[in-house]
Protein backbone atom coordinates (compact mmCIF):
# COMPACT_ATOMS: atom_id res chain seq x y z
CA UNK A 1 86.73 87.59 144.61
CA UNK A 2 88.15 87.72 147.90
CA UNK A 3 86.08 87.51 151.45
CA UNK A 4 85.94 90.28 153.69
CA UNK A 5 87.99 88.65 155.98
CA UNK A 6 90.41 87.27 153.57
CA UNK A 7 91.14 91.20 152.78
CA UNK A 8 92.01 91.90 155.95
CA UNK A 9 94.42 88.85 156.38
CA UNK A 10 95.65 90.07 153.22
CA UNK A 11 96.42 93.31 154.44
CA UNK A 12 97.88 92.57 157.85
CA UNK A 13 100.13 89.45 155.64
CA UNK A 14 101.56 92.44 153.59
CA UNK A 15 102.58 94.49 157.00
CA UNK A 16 104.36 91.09 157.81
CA UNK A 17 106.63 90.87 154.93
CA UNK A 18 107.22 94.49 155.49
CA UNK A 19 108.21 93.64 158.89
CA UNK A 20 105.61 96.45 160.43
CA UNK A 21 104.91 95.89 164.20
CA UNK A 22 100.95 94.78 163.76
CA UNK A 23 100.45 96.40 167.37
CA UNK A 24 101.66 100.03 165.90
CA UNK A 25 99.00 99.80 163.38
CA UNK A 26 95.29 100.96 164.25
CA UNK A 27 92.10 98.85 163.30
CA UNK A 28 90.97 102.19 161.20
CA UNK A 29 93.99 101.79 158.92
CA UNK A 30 93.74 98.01 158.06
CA UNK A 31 90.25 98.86 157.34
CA UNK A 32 90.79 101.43 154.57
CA UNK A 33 93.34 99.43 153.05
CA UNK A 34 90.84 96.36 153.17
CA UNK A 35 88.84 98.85 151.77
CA UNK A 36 85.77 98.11 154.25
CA UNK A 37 84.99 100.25 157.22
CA UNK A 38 85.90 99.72 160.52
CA UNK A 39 82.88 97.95 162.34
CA UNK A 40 83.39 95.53 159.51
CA UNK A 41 86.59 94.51 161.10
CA UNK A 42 84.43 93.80 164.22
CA UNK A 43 82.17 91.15 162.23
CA UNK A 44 84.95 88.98 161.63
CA UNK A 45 87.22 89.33 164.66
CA UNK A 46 86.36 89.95 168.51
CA UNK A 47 89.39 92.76 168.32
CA UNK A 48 93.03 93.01 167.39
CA UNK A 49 94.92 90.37 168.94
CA UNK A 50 92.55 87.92 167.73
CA UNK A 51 92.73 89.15 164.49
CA UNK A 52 96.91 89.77 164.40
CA UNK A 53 96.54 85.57 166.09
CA UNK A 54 94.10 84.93 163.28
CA UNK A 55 96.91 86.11 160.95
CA UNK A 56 99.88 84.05 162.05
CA UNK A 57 97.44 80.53 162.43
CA UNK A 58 96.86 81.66 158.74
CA UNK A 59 100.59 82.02 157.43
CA UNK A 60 101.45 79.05 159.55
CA UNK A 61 98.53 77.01 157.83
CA UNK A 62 99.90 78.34 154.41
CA UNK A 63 103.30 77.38 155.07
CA UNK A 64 102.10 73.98 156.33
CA UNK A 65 100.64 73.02 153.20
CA UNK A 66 104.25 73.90 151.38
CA UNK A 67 106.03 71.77 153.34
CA UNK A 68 103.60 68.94 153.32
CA UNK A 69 103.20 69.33 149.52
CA UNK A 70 107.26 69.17 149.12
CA UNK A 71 107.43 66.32 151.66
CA UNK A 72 104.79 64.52 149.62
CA UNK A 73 106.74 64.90 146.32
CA UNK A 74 110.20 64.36 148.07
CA UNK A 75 108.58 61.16 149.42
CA UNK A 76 107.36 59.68 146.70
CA UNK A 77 110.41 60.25 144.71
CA UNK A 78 112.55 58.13 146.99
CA UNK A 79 110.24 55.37 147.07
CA UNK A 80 110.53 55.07 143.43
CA UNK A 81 114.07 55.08 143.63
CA UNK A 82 114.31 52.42 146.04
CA UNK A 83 111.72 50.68 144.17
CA UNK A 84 113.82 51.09 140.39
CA UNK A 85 116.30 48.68 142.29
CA UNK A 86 113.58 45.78 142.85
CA UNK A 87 110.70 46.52 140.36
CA UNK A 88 110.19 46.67 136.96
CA UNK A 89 109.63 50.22 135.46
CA UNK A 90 105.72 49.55 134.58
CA UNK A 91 104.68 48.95 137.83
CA UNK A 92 107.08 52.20 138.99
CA UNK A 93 105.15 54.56 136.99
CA UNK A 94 101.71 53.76 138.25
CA UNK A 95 103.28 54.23 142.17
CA UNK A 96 102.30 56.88 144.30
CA UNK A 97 102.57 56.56 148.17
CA UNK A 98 101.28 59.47 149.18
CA UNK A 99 98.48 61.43 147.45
């Protein structure tokens, strides 16, 4: 089940991808497509451009943890390359640099 405030993140993240201006779109209508009400809104953020900022440090967190998952794997991978040149295969296997 998703958090209040997760709804409306997930709201405002769909006007994103559809390339909506977030400032063209009124605190009433992310509410009724969070499906709360609109003094809701006001629990979770002080007023819009906190919550549109709220919204980007979100995506960018999101996007973060891609990249530093890929990294990880991408990483690890050449390690165990450059390690198949010196090691033997048993001791390859049971590597991992980064967690």
């Amino acid at each position: 089940m998703q958090s209040t405030k997760d709804k409306i993140l997930t709201v405002l993240v769909s006007y994103i991808k559809e390339g909506v201006n977030l400032d063209s779109i009124s605190l009433s209508k992310i509410a009724s497509e969070a499906e709360i009400g609109k003094s809701t809104v006001y629990e979770h953020f002080a007023n819009k451009e906190e919550m549109i900022c709220e919204t980007y440090k979100y995506l960018l967190n999101q996007y973060e943890n891609i990249l530093t998952s890929s990294a990880k794997i991408v990483v690890n991978a050449v390690i165990k390359i450059g390690l198949s040149l010196v090691c033997p295969a048993s001791i390859i296997a049971s590597f991992t640099v980064l967690p």
